[in-house]
Protein backbone atom coordinates (compact mmCIF):
# COMPACT_ATOMS: atom_id res chain seq x y z
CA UNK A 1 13.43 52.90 42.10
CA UNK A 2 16.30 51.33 43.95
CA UNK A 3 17.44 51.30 47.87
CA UNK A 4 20.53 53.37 48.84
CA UNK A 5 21.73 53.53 52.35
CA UNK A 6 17.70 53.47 52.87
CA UNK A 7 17.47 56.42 50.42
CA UNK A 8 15.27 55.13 47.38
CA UNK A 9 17.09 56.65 44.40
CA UNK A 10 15.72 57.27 41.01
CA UNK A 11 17.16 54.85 38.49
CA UNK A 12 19.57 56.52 35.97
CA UNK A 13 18.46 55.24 32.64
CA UNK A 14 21.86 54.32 29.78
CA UNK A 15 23.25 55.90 27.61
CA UNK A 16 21.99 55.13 24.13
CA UNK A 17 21.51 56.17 20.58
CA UNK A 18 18.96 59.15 20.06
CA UNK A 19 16.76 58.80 17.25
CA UNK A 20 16.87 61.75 14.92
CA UNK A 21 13.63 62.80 16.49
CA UNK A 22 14.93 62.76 19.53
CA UNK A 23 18.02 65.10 19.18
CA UNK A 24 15.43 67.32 17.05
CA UNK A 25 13.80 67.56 20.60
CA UNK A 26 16.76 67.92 22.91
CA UNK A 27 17.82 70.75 20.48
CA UNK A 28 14.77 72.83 20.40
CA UNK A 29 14.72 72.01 24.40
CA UNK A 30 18.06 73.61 24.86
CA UNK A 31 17.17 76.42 22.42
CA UNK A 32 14.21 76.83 24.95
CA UNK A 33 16.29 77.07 28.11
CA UNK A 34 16.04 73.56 29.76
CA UNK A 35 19.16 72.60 31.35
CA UNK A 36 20.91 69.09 30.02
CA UNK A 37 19.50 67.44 33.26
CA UNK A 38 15.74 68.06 32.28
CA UNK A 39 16.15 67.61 28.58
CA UNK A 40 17.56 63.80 29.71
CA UNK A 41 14.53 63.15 32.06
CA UNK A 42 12.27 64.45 28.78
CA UNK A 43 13.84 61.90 26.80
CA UNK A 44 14.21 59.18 29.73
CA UNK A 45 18.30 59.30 28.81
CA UNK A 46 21.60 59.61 29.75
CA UNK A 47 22.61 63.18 30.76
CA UNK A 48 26.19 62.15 29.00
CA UNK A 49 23.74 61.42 25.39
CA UNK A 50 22.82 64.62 25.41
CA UNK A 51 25.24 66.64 26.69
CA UNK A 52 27.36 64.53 23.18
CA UNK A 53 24.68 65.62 21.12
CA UNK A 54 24.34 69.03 21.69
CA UNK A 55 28.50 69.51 21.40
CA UNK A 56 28.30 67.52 18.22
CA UNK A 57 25.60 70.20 16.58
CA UNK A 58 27.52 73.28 18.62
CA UNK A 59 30.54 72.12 15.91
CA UNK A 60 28.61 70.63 12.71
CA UNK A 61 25.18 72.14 12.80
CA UNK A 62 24.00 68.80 11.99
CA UNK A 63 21.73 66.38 13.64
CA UNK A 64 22.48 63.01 11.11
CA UNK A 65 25.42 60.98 12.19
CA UNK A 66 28.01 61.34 9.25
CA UNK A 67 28.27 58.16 6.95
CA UNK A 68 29.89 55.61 8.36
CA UNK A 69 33.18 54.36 6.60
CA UNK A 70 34.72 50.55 6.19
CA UNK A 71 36.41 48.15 4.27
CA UNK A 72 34.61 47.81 0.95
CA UNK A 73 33.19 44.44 0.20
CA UNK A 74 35.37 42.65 -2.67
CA UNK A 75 32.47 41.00 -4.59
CA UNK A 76 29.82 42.99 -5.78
CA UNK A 77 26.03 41.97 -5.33
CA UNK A 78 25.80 40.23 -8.78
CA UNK A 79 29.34 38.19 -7.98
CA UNK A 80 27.41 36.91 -4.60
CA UNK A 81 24.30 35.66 -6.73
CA UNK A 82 27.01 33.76 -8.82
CA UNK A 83 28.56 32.52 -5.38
CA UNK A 84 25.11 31.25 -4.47
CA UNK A 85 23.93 29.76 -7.74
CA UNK A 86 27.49 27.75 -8.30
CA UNK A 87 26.61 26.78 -4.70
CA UNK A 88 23.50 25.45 -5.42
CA UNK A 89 24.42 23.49 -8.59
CA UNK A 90 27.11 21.57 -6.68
CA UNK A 91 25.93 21.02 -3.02
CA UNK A 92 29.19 19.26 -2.12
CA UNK A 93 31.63 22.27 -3.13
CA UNK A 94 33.43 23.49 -0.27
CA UNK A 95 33.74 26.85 0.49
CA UNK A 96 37.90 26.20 -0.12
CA UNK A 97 37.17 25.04 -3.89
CA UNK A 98 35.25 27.51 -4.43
CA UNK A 99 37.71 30.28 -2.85
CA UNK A 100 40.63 28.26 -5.11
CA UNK A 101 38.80 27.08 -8.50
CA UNK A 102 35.51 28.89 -8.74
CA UNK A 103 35.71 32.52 -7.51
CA UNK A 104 38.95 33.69 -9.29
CA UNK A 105 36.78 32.94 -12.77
CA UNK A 106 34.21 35.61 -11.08
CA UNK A 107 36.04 38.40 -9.85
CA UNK A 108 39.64 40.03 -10.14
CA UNK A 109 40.13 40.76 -6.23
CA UNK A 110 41.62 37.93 -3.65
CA UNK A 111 38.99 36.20 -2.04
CA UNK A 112 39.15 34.21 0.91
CA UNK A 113 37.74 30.86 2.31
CA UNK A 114 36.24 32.92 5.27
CA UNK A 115 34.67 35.51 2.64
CA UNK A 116 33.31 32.84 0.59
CA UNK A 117 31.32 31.31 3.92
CA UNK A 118 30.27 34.47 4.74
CA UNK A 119 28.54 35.14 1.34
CA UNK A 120 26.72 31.55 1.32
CA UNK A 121 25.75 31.94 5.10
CA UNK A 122 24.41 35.35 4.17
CA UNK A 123 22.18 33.54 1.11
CA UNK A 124 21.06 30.78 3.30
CA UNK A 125 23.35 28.13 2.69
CA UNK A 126 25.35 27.65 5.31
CA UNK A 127 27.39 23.68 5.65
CA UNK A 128 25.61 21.42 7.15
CA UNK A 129 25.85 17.62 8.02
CA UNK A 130 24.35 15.36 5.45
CA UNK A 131 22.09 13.00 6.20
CA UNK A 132 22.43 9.42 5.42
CA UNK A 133 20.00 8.06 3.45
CA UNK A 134 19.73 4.24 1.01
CA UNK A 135 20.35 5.05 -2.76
CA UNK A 136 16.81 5.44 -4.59
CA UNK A 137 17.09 4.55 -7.85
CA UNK A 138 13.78 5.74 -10.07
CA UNK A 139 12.28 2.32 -10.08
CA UNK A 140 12.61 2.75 -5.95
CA UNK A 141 10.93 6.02 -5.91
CA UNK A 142 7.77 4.79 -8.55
CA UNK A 143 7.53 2.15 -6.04
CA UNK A 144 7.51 3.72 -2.86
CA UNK A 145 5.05 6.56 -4.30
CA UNK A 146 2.68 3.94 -5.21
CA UNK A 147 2.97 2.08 -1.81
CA UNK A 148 2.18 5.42 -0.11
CA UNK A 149 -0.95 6.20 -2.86
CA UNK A 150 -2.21 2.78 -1.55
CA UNK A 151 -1.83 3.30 1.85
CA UNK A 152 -2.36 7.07 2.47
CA UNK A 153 -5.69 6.74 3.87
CA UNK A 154 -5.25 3.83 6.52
CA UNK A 155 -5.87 5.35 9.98
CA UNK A 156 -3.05 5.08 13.23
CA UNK A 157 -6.20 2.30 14.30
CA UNK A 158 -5.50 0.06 11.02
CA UNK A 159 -1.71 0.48 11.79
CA UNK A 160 -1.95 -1.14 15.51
CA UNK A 161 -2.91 -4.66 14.06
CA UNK A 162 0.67 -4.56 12.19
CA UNK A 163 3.44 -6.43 13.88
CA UNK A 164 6.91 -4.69 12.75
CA UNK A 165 10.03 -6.52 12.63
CA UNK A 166 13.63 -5.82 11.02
CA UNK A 167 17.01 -6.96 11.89
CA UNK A 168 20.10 -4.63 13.44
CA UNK A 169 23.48 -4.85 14.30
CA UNK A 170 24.87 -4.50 18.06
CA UNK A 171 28.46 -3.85 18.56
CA UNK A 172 30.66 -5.23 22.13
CA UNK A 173 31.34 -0.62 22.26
CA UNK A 174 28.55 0.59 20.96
CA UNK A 175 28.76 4.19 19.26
CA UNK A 176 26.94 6.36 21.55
CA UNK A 177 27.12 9.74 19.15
CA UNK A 178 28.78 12.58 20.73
CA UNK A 179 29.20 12.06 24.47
CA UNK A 180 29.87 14.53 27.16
CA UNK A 181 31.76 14.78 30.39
CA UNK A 182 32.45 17.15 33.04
CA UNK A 183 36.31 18.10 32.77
CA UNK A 184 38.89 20.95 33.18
CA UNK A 185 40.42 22.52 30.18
CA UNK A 186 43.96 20.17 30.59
CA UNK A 187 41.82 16.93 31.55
CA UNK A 188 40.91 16.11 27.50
CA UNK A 189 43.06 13.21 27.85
CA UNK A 190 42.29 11.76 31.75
CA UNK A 191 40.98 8.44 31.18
CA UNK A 192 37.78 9.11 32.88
CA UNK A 193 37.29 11.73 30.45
CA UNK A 194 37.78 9.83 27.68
CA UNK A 195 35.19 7.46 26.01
CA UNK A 196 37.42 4.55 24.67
CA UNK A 197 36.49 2.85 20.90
CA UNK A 198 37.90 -0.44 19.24
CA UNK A 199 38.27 -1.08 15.65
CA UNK A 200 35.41 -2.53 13.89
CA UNK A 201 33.25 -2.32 17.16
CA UNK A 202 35.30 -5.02 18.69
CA UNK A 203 32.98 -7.68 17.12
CA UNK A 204 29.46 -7.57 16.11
CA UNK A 205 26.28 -9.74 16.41
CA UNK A 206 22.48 -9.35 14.62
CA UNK A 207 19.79 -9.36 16.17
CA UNK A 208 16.26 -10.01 14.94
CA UNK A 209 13.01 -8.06 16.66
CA UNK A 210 9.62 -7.11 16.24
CA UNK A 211 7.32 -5.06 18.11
CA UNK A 212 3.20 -4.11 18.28
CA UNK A 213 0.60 -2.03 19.67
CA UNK A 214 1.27 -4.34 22.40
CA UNK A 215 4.81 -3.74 23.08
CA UNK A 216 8.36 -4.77 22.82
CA UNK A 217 8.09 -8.90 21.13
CA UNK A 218 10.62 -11.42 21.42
CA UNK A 219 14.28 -11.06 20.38
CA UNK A 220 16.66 -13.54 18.81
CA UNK A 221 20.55 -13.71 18.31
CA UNK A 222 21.29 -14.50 14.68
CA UNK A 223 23.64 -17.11 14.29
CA UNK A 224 26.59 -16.53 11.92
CA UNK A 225 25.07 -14.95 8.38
CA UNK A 226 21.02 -15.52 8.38
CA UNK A 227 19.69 -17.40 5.35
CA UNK A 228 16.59 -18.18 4.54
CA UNK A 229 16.08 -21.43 6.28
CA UNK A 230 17.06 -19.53 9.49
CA UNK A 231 14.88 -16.92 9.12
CA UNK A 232 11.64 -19.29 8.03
CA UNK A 233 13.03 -21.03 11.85
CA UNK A 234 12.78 -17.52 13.63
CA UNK A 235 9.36 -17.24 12.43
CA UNK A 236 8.07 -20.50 13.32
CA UNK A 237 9.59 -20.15 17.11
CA UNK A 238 9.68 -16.82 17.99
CA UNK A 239 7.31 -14.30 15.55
CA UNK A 240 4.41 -17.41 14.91
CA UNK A 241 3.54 -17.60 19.06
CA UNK A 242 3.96 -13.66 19.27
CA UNK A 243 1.38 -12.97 16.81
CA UNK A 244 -0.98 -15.77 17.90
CA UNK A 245 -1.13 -14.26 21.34
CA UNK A 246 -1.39 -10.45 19.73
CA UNK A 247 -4.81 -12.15 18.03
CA UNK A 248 -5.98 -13.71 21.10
CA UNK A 249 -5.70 -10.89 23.63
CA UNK A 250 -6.99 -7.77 20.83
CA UNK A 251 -9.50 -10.40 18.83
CA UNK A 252 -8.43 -9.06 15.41
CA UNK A 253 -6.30 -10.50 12.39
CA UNK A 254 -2.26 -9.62 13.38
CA UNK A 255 -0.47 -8.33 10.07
CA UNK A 256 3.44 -9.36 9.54
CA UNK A 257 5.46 -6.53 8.40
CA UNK A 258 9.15 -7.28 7.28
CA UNK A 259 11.45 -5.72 4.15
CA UNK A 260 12.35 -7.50 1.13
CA UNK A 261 15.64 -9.06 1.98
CA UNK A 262 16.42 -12.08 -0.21
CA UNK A 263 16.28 -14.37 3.22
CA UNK A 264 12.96 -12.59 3.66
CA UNK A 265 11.45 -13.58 0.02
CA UNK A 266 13.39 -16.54 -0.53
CA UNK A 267 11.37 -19.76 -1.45
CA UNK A 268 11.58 -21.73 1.91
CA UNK A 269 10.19 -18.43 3.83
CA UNK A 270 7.21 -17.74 1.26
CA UNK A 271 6.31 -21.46 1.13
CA UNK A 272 5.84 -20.66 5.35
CA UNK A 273 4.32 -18.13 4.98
CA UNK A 274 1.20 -19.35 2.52
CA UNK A 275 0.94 -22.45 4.75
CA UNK A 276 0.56 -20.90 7.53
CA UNK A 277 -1.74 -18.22 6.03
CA UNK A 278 -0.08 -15.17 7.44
CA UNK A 279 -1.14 -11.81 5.99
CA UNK A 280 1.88 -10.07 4.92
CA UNK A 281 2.05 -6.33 4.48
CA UNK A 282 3.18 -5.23 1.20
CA UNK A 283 6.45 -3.07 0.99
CA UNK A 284 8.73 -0.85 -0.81
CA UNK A 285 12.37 -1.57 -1.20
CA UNK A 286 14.41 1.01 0.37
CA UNK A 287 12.42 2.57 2.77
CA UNK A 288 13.78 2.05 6.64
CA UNK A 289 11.96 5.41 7.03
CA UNK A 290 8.42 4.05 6.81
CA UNK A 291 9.54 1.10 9.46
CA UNK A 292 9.33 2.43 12.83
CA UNK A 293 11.47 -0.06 14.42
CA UNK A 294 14.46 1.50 13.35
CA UNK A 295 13.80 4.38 15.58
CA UNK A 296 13.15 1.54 18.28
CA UNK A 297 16.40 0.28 17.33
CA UNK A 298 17.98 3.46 17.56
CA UNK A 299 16.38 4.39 21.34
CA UNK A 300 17.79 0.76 22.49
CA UNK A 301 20.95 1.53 21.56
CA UNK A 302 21.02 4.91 23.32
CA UNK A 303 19.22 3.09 26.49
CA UNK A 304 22.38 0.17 26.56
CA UNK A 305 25.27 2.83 25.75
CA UNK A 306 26.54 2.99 29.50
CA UNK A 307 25.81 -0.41 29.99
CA UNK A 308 27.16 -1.86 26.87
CA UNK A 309 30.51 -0.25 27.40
CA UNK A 310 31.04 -2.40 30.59
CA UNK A 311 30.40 -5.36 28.60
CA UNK A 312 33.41 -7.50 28.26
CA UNK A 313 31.77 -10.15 25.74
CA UNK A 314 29.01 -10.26 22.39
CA UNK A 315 27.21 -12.43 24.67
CA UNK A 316 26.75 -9.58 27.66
CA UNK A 317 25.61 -6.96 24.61
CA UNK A 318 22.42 -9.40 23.77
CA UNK A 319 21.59 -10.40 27.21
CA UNK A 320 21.90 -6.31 28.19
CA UNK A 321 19.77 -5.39 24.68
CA UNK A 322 17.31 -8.13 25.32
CA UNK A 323 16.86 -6.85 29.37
CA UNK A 324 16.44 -3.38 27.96
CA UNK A 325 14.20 -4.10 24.92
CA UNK A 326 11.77 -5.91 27.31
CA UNK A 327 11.98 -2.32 29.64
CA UNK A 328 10.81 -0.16 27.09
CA UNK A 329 7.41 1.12 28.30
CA UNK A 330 4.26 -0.27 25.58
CA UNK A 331 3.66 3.92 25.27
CA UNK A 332 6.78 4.21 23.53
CA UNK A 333 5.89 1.36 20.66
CA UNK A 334 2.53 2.74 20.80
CA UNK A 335 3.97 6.46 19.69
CA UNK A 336 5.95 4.94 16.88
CA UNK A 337 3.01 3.56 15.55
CA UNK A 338 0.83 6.29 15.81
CA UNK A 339 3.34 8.12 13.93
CA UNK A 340 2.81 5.67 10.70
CA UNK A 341 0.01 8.21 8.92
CA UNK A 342 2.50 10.77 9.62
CA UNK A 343 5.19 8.77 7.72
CA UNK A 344 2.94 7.47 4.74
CA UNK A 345 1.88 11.06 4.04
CA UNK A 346 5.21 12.46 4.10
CA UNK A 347 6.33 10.07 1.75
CA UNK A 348 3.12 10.38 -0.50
CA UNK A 349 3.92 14.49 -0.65
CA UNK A 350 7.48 13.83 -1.06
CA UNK A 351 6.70 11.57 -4.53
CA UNK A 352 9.02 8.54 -3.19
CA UNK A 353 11.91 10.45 -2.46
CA UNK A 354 13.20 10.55 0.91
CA UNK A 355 11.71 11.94 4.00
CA UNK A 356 12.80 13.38 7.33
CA UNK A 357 11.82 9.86 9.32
């Protein structure tokens, strides 16, 4: 019920669609001598549906709509399946190739580019932005398979004594991903609209981290191109004290995590590394989706975007990355760890082959 002029007044329901139940109803209603008023309030309908109905039986004697006619469709339902399996052999055919190269070879009629998107949206496979993933070769995939076999059945409690560490590279404009503003439809080009970029990044540094259970650990600027001796000199200063104090403060043996970069294999860094009796976490070649600090990487570089963009040297960028790294609450490092069973049994069900992380 709604208020008129402090009348309530009975809501008028809209005019729709009968089913053909329905107008069976209404017509045997009218045959019976109800007005069009109280065969509407039978039906809880628009006066105007049935007053259409019963004018469009007075002059057919028919209740069913008649069919409905339209442009036919210029591939047949076998051509489609041939749309969709040439689809699926190729995954990087465009729907204009197809339309141009492909589809004259299946039927006689004109096809266009819009037609041929329709028919692969219909089966399921509409574009979509591929993801970018490292090259597995087979002797990658073996490899990573048998890493996750070994590891399958560690628990998120084994994976807080690992420490994980990688290197990334930070940019003086970092590339936020899309970016939105607030603008009117002839502002597109105002400068405070706009988002401004440099070629190449307008220099670039890397930048060497690692993090724990325990949170965000130390961060260092990598001079020039890291070799090996650098590296074995990033351990001894900056990873070494980091883990000792991980030991001390949760009393267990700290595990070193990093990838098998030459610099991180060569001679100088293993000959560290078995004096100083670190336990090193064994790991598969190609596989930044089992590291979790490259999501960490990833959420710094969102955190510094605004900040970054201010920057007017390489030297701001590291000092801004290295205030922010140190920010990021110890839940946050904690969740990417937790998420390492997660990761090792998606690879394990995936065979080696890539996975969504």
């Amino acid at each position: 019920m709604v208020r008129n002029k402090g009348r309530k007044v009975a809501k008028r329901p809209l005019s729709r669609r009968l089913s053909l139940l329905e107008r069976g109803t209404a017509v045997g209603l009218d045959k019976a001598g109800l007005n069009q008023y109280e065969i509407a309030g039978d039906l809880d309908c628009a006066t105007k549906s049935v007053r259409e109905l019963l004018k469009k039986v007075e002059v057919t004697n028919q209740l069913e709509d008649k069919p409905r006619t339209g442009r036919p469709k210029l591939t047949t339902p076998r051509e489609d399946r041939s749309i969709k399996f040439k689809s699926l052999m190729d995954r990087r055919l465009t729907a204009k190739s197809m339309a141009l190269t492909i589809i004259p070879n299946l039927t006689k009629n004109k096809v266009s580019i819009t037609t041929v998107k329709d028919r692969l949206k219909k089966a399921g496979l509409p574009a979509r932005v591929a993801r970018r993933k490292p090259l597995l070769s087979e002797k990658n995939r073996r490899a990573r398979y048998e890493w996750a076999k070994e590891h399958r059945y560690l628990t998120e409690y084994d994976w807080r004594n690992v420490i994980f560490s990688d290197e990334s590279p930070f940019t003086l404009f970092q590339d936020g991903g899309k970016q939105y503003v607030r603008r009117r439809a002839n502002e597109a080009y105002l400068d405070k609209c706009l988002f401004p970029t440099v070629k190449h990044g307008g220099g670039k540094i890397q930048v060497w981290g690692c993090f724990s259970w325990n949170g965000g650990g130390p961060m260092y600027r990598v001079k020039g191109m890291m070799d090996g001796a650098q590296y074995r000199q990033i351990l001894k200063t900056h990873m070494a004290p980091y883990l000792a104090k991980f030991e001390k403060d949760n009393k267990c043996e700290a595990i070193f995590q990093h990838d098998n970069d030459p610099k991180h294999t060569s001679n100088v860094v293993k000959k560290y590394i078995t004096n100083k009796k670190l336990v090193i976490l064994k790991w598969p070649s190609q596989s930044p989706d089992m590291n979790p600090i490259e999501h960490a990487w990833k959420g710094l570089k969102t955190e510094i975007f605004g900040r970054s963009q201010r920057a007017s040297t390489l030297d701001e960028v590291f000092d801004i990355a290295k205030e922010e790294w140190s920010k990021l609450p110890v839940e946050y490092f904690q969740n990417l760890i937790e998420s390492m069973p997660r990761r090792v049994q998606a690879l394990y069900k995936a065979r080696g082959r890539h996975t969504k992380y």
